[in-house]
PDB file of N, CA and C in Angstrom:
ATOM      1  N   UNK A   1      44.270 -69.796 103.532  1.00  0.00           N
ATOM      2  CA  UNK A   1      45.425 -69.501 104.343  1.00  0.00           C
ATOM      3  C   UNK A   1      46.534 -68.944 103.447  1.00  0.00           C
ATOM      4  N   UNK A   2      47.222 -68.011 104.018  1.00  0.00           N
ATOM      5  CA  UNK A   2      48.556 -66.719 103.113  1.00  0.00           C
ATOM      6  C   UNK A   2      49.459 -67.773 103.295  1.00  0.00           C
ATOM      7  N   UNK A   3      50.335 -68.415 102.170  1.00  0.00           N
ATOM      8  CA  UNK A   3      51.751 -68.642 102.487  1.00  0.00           C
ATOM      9  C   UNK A   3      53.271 -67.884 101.329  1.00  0.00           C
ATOM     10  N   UNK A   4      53.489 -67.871 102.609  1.00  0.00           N
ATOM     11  CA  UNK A   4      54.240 -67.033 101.786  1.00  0.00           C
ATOM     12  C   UNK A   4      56.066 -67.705 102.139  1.00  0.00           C
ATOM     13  N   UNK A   5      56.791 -68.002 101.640  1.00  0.00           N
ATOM     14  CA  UNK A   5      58.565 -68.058 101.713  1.00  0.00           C
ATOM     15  C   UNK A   5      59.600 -67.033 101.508  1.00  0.00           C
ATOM     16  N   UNK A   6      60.458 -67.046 102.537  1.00  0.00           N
ATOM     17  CA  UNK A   6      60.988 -66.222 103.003  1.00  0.00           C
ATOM     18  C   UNK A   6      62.074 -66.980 102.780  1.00  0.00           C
ATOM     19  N   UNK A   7      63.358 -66.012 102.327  1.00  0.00           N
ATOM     20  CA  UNK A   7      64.913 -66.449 102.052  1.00  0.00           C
ATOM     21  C   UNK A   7      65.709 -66.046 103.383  1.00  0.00           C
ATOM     22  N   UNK A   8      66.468 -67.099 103.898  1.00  0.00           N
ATOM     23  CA  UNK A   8      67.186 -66.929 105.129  1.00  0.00           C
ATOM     24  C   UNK A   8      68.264 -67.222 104.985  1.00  0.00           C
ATOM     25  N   UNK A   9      69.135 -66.462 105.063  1.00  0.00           N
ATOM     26  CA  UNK A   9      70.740 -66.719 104.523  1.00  0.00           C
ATOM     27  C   UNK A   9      71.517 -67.670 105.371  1.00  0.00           C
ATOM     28  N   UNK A  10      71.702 -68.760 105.069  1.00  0.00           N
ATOM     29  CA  UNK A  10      72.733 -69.627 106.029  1.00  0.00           C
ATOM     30  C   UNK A  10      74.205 -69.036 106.601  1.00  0.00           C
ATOM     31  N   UNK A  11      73.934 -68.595 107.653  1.00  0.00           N
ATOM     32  CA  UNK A  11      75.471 -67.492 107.992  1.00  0.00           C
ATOM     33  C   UNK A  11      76.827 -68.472 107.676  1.00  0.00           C
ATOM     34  N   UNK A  12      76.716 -69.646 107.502  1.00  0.00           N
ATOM     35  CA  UNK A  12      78.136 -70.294 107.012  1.00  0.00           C
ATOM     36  C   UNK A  12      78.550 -70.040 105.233  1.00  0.00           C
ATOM     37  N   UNK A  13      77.133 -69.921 104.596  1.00  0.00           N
ATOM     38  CA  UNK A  13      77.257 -70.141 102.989  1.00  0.00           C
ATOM     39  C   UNK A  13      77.577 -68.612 103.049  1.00  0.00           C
ATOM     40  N   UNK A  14      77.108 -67.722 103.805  1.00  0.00           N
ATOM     41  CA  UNK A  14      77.370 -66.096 103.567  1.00  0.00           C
ATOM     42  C   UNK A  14      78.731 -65.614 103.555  1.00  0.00           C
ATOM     43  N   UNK A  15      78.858 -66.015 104.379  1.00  0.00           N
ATOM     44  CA  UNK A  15      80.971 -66.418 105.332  1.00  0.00           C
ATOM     45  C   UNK A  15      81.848 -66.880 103.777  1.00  0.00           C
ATOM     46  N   UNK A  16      81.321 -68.121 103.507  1.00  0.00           N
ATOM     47  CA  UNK A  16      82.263 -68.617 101.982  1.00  0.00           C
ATOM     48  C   UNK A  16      81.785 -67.663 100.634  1.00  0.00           C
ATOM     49  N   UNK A  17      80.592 -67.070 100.270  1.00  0.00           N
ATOM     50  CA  UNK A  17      80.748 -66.195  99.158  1.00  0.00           C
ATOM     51  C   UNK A  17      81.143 -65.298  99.589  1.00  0.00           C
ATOM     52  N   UNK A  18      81.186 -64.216 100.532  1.00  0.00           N
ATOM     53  CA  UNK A  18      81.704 -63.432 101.132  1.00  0.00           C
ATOM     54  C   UNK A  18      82.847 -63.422 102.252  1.00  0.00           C
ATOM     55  N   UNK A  19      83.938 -64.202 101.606  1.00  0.00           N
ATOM     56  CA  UNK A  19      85.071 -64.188 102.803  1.00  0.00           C
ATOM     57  C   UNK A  19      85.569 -62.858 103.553  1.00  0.00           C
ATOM     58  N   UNK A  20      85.912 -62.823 104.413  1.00  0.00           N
ATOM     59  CA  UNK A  20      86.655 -61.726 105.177  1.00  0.00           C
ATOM     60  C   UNK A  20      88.210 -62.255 105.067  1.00  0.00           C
ATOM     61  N   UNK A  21      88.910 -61.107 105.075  1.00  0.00           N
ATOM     62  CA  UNK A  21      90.348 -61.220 105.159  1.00  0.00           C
ATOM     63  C   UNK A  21      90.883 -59.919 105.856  1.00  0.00           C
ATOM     64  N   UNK A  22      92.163 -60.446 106.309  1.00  0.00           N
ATOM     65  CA  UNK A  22      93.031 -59.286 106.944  1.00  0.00           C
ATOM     66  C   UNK A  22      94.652 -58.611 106.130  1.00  0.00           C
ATOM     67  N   UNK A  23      94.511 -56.928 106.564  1.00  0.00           N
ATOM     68  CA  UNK A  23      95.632 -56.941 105.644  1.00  0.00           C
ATOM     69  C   UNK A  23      96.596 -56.678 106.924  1.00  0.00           C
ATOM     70  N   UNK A  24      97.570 -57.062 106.411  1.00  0.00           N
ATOM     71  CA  UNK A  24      98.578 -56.905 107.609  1.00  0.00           C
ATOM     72  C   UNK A  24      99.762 -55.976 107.516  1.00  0.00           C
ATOM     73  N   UNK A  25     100.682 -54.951 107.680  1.00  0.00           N
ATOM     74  CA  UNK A  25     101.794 -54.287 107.589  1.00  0.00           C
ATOM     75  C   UNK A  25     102.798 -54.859 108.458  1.00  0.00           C
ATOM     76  N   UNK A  26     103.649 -55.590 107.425  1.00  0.00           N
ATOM     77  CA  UNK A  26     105.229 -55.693 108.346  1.00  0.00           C
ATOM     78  C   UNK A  26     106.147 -54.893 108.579  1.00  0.00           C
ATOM     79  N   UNK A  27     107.290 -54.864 109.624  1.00  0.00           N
ATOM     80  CA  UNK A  27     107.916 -54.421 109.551  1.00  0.00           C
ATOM     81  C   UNK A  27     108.858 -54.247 109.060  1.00  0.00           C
ATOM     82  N   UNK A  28     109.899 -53.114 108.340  1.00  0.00           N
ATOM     83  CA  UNK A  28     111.333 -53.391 107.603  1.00  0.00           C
ATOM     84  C   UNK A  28     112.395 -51.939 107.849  1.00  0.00           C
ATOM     85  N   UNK A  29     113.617 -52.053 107.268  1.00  0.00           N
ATOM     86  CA  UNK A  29     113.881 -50.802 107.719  1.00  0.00           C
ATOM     87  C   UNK A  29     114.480 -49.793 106.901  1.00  0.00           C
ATOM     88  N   UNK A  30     113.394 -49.801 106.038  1.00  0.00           N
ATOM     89  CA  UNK A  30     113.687 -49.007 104.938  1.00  0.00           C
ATOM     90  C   UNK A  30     112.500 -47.857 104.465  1.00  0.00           C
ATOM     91  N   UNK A  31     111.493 -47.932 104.816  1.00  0.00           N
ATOM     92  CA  UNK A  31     109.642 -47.043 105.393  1.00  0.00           C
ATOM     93  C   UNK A  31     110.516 -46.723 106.859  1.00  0.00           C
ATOM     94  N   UNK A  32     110.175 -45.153 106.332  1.00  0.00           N
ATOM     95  CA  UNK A  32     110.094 -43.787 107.635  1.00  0.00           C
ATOM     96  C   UNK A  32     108.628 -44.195 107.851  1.00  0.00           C
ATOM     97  N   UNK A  33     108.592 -43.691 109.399  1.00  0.00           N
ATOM     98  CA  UNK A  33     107.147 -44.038 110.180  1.00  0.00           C
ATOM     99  C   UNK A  33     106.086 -42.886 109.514  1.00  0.00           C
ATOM    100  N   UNK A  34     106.793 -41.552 108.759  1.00  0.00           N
ATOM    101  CA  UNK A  34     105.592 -40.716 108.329  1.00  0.00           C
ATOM    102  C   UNK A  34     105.092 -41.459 107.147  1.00  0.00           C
ATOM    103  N   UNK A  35     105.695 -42.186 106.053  1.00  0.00           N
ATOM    104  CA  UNK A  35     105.975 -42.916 104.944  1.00  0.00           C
ATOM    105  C   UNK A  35     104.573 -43.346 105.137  1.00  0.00           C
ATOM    106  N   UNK A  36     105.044 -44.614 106.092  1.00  0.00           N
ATOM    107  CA  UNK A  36     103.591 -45.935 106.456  1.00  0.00           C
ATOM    108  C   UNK A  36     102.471 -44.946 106.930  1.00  0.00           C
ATOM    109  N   UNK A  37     102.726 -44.190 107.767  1.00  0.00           N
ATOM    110  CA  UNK A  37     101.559 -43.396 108.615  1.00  0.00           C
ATOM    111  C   UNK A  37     100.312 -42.712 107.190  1.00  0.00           C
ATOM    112  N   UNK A  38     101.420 -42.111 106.265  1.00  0.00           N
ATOM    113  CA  UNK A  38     100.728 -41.451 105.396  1.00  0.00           C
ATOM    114  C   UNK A  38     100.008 -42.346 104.250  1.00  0.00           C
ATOM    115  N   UNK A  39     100.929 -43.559 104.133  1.00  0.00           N
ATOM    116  CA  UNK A  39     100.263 -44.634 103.352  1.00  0.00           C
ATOM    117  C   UNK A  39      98.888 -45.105 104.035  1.00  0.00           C
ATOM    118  N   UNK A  40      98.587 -45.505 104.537  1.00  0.00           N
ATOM    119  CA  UNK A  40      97.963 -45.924 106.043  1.00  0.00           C
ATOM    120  C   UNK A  40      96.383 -44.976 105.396  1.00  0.00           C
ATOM    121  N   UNK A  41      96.779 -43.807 106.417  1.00  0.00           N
ATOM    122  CA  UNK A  41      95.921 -42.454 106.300  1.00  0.00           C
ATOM    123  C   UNK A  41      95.533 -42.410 104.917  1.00  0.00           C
ATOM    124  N   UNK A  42      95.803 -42.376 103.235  1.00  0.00           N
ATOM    125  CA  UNK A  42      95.481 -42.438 102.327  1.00  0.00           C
ATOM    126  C   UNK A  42      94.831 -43.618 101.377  1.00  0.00           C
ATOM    127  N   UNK A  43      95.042 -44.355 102.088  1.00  0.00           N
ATOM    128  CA  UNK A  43      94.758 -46.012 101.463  1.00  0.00           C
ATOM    129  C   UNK A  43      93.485 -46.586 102.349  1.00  0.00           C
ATOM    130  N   UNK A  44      93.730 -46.623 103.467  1.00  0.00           N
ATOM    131  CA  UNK A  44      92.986 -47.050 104.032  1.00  0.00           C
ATOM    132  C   UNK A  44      91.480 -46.450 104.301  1.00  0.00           C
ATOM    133  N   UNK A  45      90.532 -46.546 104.064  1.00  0.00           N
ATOM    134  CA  UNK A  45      89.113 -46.018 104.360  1.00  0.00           C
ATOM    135  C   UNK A  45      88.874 -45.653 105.710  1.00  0.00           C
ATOM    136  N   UNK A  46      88.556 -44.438 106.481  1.00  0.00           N
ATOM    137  CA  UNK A  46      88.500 -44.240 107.616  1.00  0.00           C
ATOM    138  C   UNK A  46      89.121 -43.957 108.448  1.00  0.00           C
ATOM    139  N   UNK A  47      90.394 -44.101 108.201  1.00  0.00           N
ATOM    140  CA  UNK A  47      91.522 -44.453 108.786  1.00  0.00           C
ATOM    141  C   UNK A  47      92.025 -42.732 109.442  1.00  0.00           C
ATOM    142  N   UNK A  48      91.838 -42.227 111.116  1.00  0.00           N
ATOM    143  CA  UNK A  48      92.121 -40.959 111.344  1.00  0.00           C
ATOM    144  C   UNK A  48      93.761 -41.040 111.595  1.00  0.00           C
ATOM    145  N   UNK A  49      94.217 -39.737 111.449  1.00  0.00           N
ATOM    146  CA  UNK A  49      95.507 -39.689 111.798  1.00  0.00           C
ATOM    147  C   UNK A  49      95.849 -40.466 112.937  1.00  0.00           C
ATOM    148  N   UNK A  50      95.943 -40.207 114.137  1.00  0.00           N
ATOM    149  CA  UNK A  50      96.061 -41.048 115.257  1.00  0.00           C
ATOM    150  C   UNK A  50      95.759 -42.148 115.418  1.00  0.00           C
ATOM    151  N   UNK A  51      94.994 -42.757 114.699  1.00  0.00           N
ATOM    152  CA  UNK A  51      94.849 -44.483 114.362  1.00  0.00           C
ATOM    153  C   UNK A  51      96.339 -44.536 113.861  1.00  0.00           C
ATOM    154  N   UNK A  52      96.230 -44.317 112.410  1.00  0.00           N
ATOM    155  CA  UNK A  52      97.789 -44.449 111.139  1.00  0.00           C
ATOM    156  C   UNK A  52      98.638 -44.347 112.005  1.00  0.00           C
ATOM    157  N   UNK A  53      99.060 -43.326 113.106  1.00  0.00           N
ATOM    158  CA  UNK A  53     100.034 -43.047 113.725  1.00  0.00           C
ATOM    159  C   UNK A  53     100.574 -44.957 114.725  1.00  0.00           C
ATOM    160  N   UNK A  54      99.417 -44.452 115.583  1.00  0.00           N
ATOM    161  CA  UNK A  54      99.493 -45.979 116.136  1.00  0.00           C
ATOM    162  C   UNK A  54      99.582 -47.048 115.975  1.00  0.00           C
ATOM    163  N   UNK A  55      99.020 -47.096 114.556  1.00  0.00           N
ATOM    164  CA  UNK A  55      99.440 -48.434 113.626  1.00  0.00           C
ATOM    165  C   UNK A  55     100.962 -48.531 113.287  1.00  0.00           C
ATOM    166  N   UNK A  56     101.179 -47.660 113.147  1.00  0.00           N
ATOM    167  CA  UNK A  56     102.730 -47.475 112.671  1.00  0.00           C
ATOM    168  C   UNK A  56     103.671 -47.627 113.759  1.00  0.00           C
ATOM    169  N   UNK A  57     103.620 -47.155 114.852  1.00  0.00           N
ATOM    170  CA  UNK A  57     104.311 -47.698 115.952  1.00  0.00           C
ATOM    171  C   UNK A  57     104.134 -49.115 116.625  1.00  0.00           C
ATOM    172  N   UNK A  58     102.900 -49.541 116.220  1.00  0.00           N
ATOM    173  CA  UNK A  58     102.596 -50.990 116.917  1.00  0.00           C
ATOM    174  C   UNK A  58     103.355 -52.011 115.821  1.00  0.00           C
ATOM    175  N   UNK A  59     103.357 -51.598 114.265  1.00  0.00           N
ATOM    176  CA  UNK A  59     104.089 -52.331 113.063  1.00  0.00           C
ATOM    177  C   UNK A  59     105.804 -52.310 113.560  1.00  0.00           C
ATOM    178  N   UNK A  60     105.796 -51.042 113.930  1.00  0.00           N
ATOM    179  CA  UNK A  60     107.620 -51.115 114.727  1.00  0.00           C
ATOM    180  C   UNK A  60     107.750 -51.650 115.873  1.00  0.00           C
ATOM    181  N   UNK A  61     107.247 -51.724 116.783  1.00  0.00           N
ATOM    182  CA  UNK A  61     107.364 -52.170 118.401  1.00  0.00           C
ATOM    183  C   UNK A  61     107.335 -53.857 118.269  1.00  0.00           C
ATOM    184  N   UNK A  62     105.857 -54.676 117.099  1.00  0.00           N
ATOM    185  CA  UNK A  62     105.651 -55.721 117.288  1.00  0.00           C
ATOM    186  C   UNK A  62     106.137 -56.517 116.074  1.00  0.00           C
ATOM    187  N   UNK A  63     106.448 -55.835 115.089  1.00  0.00           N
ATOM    188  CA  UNK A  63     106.670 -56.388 113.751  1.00  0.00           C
ATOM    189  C   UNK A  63     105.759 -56.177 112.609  1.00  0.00           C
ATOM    190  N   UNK A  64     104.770 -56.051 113.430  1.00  0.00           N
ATOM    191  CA  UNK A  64     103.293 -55.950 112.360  1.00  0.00           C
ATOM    192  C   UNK A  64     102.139 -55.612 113.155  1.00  0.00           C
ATOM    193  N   UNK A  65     101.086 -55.092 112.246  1.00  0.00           N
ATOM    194  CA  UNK A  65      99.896 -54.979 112.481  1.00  0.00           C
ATOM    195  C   UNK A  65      98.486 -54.781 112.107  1.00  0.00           C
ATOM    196  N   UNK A  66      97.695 -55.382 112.001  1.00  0.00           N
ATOM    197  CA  UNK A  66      96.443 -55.282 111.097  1.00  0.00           C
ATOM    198  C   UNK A  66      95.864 -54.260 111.014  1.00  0.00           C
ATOM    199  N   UNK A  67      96.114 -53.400 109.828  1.00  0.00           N
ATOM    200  CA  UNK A  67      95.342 -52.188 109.285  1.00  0.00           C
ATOM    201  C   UNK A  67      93.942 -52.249 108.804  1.00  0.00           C
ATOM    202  N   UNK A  68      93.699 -53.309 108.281  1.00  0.00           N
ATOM    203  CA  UNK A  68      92.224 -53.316 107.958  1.00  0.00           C
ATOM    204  C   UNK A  68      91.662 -54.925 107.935  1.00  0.00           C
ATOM    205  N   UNK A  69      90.370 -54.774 108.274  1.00  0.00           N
ATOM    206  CA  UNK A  69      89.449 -56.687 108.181  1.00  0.00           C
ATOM    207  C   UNK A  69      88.815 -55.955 107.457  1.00  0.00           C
ATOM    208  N   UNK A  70      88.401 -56.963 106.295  1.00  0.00           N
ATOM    209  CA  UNK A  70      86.948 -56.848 106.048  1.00  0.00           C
ATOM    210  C   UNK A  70      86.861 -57.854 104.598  1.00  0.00           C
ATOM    211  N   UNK A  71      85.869 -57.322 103.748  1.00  0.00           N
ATOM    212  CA  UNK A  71      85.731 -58.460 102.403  1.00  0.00           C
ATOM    213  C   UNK A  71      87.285 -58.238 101.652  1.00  0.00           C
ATOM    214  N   UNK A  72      87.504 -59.361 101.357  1.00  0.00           N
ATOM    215  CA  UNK A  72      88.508 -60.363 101.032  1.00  0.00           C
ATOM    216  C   UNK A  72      88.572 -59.056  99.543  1.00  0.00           C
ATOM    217  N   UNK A  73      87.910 -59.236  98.851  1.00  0.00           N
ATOM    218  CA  UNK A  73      87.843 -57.697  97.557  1.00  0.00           C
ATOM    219  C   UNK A  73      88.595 -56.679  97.772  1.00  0.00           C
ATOM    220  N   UNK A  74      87.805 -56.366  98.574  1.00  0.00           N
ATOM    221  CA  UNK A  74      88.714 -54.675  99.303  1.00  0.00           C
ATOM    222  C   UNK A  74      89.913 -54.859  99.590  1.00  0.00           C
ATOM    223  N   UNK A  75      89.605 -56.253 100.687  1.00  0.00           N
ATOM    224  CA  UNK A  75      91.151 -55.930 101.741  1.00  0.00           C
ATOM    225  C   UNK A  75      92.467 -56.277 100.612  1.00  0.00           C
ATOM    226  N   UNK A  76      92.347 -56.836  98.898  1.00  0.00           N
ATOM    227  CA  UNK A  76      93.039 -57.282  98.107  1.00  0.00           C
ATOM    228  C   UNK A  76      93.623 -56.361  97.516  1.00  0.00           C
ATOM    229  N   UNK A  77      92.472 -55.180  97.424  1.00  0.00           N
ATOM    230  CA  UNK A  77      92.680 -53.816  96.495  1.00  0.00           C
ATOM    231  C   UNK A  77      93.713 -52.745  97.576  1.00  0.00           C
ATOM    232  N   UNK A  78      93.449 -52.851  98.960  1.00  0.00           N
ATOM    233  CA  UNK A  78      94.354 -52.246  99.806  1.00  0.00           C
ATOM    234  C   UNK A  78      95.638 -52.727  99.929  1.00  0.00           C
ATOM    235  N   UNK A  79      95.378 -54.247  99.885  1.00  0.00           N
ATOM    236  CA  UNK A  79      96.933 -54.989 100.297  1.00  0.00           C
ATOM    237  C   UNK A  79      97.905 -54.618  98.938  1.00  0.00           C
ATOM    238  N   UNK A  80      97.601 -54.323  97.834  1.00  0.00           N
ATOM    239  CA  UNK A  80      97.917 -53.994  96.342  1.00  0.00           C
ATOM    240  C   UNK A  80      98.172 -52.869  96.394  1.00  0.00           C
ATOM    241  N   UNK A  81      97.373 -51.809  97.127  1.00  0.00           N
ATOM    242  CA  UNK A  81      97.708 -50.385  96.876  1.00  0.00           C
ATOM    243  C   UNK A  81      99.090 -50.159  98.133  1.00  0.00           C
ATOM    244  N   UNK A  82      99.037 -50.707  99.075  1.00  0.00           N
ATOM    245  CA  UNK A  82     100.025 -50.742 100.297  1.00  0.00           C
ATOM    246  C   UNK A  82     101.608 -50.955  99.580  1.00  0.00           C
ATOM    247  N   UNK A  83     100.918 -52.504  98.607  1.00  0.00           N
ATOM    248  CA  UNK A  83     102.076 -52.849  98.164  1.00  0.00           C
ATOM    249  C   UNK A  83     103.305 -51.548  97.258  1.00  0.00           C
ATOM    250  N   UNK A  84     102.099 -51.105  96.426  1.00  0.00           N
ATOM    251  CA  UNK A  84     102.638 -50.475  95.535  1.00  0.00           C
ATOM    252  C   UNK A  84     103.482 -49.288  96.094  1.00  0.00           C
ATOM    253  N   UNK A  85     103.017 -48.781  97.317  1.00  0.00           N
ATOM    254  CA  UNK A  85     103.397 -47.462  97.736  1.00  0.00           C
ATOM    255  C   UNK A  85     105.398 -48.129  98.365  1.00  0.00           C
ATOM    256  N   UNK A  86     105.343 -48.965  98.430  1.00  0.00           N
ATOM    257  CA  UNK A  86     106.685 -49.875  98.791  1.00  0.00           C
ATOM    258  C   UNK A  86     106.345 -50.497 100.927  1.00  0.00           C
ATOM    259  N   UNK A  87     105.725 -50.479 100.842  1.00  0.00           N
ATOM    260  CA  UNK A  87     104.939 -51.516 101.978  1.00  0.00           C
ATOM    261  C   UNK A  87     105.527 -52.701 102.100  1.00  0.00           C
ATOM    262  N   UNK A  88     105.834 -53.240 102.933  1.00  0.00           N
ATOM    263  CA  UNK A  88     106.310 -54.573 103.226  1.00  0.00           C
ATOM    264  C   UNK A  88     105.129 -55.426 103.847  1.00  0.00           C
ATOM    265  N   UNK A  89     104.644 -55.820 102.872  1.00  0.00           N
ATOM    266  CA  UNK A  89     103.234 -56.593 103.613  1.00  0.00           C
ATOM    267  C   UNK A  89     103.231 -57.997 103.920  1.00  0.00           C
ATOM    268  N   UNK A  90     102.042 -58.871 104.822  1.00  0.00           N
ATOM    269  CA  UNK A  90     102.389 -59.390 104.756  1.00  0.00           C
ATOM    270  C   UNK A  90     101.519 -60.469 103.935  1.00  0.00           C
ATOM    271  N   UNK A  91     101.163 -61.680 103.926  1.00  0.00           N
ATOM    272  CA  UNK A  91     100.491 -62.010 102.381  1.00  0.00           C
ATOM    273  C   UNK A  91      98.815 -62.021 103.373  1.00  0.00           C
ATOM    274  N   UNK A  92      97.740 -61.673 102.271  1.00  0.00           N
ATOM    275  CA  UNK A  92      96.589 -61.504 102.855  1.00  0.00           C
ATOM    276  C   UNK A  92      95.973 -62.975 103.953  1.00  0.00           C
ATOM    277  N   UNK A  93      95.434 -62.581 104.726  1.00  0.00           N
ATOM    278  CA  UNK A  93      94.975 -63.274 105.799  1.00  0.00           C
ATOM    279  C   UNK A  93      93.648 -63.626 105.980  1.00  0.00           C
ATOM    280  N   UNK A  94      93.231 -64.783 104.963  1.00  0.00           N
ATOM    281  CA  UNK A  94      91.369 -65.071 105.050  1.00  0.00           C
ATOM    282  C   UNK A  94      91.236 -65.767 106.635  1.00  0.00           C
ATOM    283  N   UNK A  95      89.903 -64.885 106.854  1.00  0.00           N
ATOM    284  CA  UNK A  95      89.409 -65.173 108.149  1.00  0.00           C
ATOM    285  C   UNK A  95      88.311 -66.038 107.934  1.00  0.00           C
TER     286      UNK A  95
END
């Protein structure tokens, strides 16, 4: 008889080496909406004009708004590059 073992990833242990986090953009009033829009559009992976745009009005209308989820890595290297561009962020958000 074949036996053979097979590795099955426990989706909770996957979740803790691989956290997800959120980056968030606050609002302030010192970033013009092309400012964030263009930060947005350049920083962010994927990110089409009309997304950036909308992000940027939903960051003014609501205070904030989540530009990107994903691994906790990335979303650290974006929340850093946001920062730098003069971003008012807000501190990263593990999910």
């Amino acid at each position: 008889m074949f036996n053979s073992t097979s590795t099955v990833l426990d989706p909770k242990k996957a979740k803790a080496k691989y956290p997800e986090a959120r980056v968030i953009v606050l609002d302030d009033s010192f970033n013009t909406f092309q400012h964030v829009a263009n930060c947005l559009l350049t920083i962010i992976p994927g990110m089409s004009e009309k997304r950036a745009w909308d992000l940027t009005v939903k960051v003014d209308n609501s205070g904030s708004a989540e530009v990107w989820r994903g691994n906790l890595e990335q979303a650290e290297l974006y929340h850093d590059q946001l920062v730098s561009k003069g971003l008012t962020m807000a501190p990263i958000e593990k999910t």
